[in-house]
PDB file of N, CA and C in Angstrom:
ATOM      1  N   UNK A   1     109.543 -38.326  -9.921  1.00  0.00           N
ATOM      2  CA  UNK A   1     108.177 -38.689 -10.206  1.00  0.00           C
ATOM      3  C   UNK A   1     107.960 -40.152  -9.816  1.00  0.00           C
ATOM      4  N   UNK A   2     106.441 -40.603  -9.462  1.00  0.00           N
ATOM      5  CA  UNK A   2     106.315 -41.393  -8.470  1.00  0.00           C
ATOM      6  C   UNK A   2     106.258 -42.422  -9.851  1.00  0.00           C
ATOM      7  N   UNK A   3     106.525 -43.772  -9.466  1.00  0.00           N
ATOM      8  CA  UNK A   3     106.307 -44.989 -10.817  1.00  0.00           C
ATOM      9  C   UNK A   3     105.133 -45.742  -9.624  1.00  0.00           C
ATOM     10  N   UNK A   4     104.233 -46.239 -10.804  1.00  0.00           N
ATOM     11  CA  UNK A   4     103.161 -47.051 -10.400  1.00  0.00           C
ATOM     12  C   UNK A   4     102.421 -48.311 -11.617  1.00  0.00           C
ATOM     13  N   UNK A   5     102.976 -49.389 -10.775  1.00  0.00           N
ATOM     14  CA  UNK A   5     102.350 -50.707 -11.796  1.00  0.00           C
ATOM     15  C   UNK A   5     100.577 -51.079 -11.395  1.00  0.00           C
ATOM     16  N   UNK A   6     100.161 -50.943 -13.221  1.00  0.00           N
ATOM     17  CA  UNK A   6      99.045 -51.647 -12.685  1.00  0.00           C
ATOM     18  C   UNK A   6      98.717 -53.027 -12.936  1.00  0.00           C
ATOM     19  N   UNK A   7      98.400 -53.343 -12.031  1.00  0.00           N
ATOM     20  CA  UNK A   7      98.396 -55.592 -12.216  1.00  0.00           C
ATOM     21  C   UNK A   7      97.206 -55.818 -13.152  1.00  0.00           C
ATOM     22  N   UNK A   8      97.315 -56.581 -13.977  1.00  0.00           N
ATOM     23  CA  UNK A   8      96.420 -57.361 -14.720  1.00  0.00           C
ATOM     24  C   UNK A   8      96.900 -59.047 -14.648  1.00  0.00           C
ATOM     25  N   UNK A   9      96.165 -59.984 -14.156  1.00  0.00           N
ATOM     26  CA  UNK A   9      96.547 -61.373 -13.699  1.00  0.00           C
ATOM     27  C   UNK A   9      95.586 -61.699 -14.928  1.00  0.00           C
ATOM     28  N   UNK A  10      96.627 -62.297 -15.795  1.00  0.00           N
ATOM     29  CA  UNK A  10      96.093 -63.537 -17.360  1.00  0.00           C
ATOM     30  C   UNK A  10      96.044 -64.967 -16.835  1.00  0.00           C
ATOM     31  N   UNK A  11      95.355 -65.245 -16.293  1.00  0.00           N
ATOM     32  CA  UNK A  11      95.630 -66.666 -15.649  1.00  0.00           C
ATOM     33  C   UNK A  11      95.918 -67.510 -17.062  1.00  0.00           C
ATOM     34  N   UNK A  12      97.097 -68.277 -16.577  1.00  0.00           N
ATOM     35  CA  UNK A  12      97.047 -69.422 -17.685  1.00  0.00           C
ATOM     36  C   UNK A  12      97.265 -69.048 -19.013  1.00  0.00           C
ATOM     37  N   UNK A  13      97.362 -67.704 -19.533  1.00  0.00           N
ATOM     38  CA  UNK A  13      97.031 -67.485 -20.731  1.00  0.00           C
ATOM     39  C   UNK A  13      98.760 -68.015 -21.046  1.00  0.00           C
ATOM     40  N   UNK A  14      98.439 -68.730 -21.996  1.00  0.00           N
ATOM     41  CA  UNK A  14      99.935 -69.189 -22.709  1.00  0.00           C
ATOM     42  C   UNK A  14     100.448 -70.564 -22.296  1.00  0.00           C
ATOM     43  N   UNK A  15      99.844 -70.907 -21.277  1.00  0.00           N
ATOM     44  CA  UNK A  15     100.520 -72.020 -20.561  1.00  0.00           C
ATOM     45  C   UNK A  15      99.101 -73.218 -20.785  1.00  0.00           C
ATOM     46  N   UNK A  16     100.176 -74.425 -21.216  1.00  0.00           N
ATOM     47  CA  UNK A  16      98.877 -75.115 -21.790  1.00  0.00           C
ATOM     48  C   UNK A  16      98.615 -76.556 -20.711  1.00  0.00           C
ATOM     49  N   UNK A  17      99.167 -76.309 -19.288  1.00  0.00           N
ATOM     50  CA  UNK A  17      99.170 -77.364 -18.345  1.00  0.00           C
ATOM     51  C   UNK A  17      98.537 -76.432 -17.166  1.00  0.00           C
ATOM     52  N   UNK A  18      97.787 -77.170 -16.034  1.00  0.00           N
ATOM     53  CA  UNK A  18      97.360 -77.243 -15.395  1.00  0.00           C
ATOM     54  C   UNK A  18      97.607 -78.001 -13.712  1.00  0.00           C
ATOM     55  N   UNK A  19      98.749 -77.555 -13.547  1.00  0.00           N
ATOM     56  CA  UNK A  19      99.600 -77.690 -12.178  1.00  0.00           C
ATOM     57  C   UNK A  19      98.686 -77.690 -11.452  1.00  0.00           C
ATOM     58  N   UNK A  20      98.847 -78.442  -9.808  1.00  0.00           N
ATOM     59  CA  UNK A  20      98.361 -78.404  -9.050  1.00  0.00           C
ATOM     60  C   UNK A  20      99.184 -77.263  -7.960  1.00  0.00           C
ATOM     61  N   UNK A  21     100.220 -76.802  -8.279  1.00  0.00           N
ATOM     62  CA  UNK A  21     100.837 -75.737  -7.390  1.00  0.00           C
ATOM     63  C   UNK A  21     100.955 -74.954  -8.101  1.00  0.00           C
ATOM     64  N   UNK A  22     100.142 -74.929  -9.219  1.00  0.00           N
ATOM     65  CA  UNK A  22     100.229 -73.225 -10.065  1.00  0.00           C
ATOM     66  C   UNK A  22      98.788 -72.991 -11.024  1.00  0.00           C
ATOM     67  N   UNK A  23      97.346 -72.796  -9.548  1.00  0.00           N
ATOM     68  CA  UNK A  23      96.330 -73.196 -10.481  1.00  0.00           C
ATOM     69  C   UNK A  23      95.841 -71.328 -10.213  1.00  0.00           C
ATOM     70  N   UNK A  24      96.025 -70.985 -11.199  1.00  0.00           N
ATOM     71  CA  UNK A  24      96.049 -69.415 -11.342  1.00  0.00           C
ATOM     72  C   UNK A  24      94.751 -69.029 -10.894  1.00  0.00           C
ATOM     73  N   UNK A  25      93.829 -70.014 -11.329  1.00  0.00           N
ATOM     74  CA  UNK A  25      92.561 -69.557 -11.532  1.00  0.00           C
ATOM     75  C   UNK A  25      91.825 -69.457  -9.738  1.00  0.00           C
ATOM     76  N   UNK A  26      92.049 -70.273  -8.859  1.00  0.00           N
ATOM     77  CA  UNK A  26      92.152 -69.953  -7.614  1.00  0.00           C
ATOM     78  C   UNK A  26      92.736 -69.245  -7.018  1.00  0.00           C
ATOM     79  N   UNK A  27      94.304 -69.190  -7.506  1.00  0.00           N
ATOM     80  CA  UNK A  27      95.115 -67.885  -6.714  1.00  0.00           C
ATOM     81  C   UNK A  27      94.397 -66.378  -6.917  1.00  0.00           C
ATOM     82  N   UNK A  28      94.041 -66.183  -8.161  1.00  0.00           N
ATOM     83  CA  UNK A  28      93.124 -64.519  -8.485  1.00  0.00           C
ATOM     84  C   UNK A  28      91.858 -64.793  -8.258  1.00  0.00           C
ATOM     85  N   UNK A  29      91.257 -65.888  -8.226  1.00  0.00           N
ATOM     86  CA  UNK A  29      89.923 -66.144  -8.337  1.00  0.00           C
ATOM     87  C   UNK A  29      88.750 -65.664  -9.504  1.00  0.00           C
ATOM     88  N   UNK A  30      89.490 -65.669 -10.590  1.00  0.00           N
ATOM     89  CA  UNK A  30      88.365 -65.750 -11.839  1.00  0.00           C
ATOM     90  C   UNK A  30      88.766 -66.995 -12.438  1.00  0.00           C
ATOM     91  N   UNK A  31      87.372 -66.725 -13.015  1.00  0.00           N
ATOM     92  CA  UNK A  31      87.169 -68.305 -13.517  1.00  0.00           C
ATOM     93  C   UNK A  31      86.862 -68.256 -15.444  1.00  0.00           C
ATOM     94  N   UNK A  32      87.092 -66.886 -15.742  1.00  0.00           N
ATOM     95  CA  UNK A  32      87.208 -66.410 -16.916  1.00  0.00           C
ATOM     96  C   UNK A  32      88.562 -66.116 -17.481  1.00  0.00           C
ATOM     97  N   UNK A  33      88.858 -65.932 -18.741  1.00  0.00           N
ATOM     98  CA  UNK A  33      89.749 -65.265 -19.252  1.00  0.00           C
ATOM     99  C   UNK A  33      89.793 -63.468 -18.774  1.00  0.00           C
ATOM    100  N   UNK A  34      90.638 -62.496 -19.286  1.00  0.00           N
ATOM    101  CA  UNK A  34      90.652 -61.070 -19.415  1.00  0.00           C
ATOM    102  C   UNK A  34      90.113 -61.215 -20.617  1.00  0.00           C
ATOM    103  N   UNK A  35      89.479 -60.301 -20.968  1.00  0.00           N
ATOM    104  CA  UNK A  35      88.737 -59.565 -22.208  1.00  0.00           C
ATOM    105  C   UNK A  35      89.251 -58.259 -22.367  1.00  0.00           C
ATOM    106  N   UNK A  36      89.108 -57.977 -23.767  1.00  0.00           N
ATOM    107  CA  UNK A  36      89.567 -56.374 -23.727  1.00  0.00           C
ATOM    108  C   UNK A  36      88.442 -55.651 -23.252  1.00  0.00           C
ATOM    109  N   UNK A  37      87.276 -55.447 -22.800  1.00  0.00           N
ATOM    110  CA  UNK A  37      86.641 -55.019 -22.140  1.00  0.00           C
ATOM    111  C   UNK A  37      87.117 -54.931 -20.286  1.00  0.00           C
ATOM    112  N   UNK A  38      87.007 -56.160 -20.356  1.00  0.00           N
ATOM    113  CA  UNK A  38      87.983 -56.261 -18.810  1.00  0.00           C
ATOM    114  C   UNK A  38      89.282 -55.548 -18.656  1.00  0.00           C
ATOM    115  N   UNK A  39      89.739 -55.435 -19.503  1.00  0.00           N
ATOM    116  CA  UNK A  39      91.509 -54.786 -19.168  1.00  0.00           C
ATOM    117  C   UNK A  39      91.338 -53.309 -19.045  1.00  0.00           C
ATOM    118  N   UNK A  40      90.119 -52.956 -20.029  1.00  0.00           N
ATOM    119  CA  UNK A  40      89.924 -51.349 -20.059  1.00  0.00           C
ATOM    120  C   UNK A  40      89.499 -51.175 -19.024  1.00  0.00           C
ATOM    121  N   UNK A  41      88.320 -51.991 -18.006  1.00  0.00           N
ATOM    122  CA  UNK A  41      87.609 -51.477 -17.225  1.00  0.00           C
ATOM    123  C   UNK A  41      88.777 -51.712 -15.702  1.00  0.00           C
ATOM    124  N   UNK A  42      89.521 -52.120 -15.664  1.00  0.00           N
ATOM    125  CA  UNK A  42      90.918 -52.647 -14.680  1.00  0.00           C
ATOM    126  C   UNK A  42      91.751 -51.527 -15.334  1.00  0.00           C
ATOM    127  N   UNK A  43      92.188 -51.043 -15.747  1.00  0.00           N
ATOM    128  CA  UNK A  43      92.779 -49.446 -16.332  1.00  0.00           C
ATOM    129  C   UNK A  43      91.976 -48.485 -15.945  1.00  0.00           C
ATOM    130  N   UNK A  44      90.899 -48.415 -16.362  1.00  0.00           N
ATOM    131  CA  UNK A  44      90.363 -47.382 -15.599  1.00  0.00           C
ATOM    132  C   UNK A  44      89.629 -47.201 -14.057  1.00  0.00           C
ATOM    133  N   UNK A  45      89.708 -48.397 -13.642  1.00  0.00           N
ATOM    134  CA  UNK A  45      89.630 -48.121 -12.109  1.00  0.00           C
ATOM    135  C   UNK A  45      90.858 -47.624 -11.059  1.00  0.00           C
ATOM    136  N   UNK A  46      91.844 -48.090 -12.296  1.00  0.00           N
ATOM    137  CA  UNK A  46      93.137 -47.486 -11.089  1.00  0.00           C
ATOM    138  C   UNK A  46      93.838 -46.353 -11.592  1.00  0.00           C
ATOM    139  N   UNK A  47      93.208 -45.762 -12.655  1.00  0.00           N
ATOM    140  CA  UNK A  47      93.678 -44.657 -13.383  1.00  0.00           C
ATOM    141  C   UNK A  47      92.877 -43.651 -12.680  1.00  0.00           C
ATOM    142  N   UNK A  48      91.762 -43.470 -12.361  1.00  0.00           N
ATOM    143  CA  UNK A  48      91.223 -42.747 -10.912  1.00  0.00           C
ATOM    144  C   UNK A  48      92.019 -42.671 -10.045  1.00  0.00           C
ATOM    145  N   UNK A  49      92.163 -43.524  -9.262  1.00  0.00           N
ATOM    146  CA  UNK A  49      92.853 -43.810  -7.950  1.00  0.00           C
ATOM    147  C   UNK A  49      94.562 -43.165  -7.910  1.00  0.00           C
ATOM    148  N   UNK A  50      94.944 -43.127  -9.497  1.00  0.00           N
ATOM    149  CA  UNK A  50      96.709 -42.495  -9.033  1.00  0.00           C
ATOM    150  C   UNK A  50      96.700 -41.217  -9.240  1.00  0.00           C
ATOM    151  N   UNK A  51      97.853 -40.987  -8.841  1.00  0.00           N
ATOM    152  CA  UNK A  51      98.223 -39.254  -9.037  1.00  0.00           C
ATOM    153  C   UNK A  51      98.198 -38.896 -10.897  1.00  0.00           C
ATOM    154  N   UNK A  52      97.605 -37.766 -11.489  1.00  0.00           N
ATOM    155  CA  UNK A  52      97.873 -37.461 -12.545  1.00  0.00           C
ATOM    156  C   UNK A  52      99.298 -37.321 -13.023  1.00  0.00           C
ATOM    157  N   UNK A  53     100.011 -36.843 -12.717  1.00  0.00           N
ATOM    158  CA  UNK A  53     101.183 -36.302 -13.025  1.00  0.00           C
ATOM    159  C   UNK A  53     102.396 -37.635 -12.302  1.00  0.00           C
ATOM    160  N   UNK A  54     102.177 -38.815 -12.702  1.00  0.00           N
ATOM    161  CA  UNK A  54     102.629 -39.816 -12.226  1.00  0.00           C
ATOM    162  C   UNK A  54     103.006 -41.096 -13.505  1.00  0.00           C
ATOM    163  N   UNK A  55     104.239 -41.193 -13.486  1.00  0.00           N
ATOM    164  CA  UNK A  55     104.148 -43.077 -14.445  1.00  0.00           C
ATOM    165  C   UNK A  55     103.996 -44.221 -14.338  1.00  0.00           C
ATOM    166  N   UNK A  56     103.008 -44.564 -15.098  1.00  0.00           N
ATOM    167  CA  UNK A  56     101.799 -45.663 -15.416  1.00  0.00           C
ATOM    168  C   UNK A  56     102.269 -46.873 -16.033  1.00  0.00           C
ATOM    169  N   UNK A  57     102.167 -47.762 -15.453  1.00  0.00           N
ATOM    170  CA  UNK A  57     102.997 -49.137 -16.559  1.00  0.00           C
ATOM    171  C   UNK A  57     101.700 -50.085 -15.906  1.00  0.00           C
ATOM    172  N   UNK A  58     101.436 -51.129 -17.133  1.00  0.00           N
ATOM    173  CA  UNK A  58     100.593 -52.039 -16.611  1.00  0.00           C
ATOM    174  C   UNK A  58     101.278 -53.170 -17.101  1.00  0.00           C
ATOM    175  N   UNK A  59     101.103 -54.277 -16.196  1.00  0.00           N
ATOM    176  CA  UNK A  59     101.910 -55.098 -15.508  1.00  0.00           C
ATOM    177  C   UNK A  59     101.119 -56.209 -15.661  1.00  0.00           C
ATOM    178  N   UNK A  60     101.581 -56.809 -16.834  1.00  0.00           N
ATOM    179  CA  UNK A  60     100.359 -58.519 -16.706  1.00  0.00           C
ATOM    180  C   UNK A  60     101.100 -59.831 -16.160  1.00  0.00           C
ATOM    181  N   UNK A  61     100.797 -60.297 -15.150  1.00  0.00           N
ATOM    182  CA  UNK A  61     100.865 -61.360 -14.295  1.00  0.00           C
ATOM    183  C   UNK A  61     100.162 -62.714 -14.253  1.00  0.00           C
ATOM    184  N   UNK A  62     100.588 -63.793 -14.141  1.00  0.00           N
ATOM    185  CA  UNK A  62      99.395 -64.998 -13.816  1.00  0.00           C
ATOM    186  C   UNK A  62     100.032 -65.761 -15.029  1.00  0.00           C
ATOM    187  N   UNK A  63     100.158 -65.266 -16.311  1.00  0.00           N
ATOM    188  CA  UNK A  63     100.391 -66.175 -17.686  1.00  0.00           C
ATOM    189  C   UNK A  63     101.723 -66.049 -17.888  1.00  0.00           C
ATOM    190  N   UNK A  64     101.314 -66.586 -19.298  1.00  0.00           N
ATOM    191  CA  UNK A  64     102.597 -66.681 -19.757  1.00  0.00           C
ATOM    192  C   UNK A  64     102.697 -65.565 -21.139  1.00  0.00           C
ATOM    193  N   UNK A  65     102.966 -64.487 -20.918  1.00  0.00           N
ATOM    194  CA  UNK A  65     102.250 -63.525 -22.001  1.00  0.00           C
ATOM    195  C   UNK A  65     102.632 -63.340 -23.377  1.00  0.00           C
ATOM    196  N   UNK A  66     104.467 -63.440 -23.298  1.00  0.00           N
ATOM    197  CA  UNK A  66     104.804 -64.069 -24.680  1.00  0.00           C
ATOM    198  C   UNK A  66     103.993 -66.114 -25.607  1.00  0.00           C
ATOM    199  N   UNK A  67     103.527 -65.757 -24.784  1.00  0.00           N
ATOM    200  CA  UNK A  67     102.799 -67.478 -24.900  1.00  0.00           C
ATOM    201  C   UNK A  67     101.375 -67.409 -25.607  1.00  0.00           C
ATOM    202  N   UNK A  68     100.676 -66.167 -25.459  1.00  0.00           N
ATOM    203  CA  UNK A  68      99.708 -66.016 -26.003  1.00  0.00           C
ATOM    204  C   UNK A  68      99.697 -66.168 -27.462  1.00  0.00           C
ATOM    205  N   UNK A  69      98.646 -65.904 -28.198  1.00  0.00           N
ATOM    206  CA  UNK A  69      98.794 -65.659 -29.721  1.00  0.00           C
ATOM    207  C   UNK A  69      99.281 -64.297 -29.558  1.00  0.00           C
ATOM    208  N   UNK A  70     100.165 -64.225 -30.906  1.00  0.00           N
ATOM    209  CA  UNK A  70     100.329 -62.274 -31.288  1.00  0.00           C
ATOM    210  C   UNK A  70      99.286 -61.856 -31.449  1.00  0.00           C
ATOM    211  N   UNK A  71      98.175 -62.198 -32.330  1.00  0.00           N
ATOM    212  CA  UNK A  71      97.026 -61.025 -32.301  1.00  0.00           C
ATOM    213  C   UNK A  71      96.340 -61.069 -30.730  1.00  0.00           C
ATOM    214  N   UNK A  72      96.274 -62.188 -29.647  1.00  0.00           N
ATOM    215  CA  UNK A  72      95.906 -61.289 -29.071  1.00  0.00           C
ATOM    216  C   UNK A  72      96.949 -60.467 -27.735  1.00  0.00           C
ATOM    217  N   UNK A  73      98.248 -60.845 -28.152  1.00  0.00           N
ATOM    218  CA  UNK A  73      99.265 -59.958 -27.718  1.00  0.00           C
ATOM    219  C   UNK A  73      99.020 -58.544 -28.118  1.00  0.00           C
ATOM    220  N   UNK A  74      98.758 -58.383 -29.411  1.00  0.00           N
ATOM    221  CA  UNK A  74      98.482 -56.705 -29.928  1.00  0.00           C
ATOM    222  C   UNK A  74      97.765 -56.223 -29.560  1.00  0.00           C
ATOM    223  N   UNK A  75      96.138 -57.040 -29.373  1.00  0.00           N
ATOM    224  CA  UNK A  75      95.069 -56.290 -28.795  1.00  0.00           C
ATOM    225  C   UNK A  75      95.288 -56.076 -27.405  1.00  0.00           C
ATOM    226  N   UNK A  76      96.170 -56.453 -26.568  1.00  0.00           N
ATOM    227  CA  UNK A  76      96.268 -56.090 -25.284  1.00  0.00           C
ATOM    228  C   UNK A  76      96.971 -54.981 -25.416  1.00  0.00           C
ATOM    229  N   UNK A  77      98.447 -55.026 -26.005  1.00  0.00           N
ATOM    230  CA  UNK A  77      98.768 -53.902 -25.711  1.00  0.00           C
ATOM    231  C   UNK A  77      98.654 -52.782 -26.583  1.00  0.00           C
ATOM    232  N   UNK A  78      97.935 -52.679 -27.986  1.00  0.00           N
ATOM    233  CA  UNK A  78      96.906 -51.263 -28.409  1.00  0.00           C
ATOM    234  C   UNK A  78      96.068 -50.972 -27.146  1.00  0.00           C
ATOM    235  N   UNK A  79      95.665 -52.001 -26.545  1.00  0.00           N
ATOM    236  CA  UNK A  79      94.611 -51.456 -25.526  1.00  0.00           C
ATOM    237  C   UNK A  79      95.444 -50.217 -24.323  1.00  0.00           C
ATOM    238  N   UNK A  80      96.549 -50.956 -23.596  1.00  0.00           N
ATOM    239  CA  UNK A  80      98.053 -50.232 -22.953  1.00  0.00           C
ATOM    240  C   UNK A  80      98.826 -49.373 -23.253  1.00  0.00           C
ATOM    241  N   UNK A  81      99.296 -48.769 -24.558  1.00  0.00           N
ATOM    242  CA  UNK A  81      99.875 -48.378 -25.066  1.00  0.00           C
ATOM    243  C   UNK A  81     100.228 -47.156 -24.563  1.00  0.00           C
ATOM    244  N   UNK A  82      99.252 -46.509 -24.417  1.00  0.00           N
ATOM    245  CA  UNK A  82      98.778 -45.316 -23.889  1.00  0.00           C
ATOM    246  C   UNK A  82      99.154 -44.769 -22.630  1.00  0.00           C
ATOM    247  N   UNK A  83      98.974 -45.699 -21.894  1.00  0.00           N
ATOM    248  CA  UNK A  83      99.331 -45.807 -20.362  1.00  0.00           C
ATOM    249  C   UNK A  83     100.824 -45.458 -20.039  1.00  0.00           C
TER     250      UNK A  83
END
């Protein structure tokens, strides 16, 4: 069975400096945080797009994700869980 990551880029989330060779927010080009609205609607655009009968891992990139707060570590991944 086929494995398939889906990317979610947290720019910055966790990291409390602002590098000039690690400015996240240009490399993905948002200029916002993820929202749990955003993560659902980035789950379900590529949850269309794969095979049903396929495993799903979503894959957060850009931050620092143990760096976040825990609550909103939990609300991301109650949101994932599933996947």
């Amino acid at each position: 069975m086929k494995h398939y990551n889906i990317p979610v880029f947290i720019s910055h989330f966790g990291c409390p400096n602002a590098c000039v060779f690690c400015n996240q927010k240009k490399i993905n080009g948002r200029e916002t945080d993820v929202s749990l609205d955003d993560l659902k609607n980035i789950i379900d655009s590529y949850l269309k797009t794969l095979p049903k009968n396929s495993i799903k891992q979503v894959a957060f990139f850009g931050g620092t994700f143990t760096g976040i707060s825990m609550n909103l570590q939990k609300e991301y991944l109650e949101v994932v869980k599933n996947i």
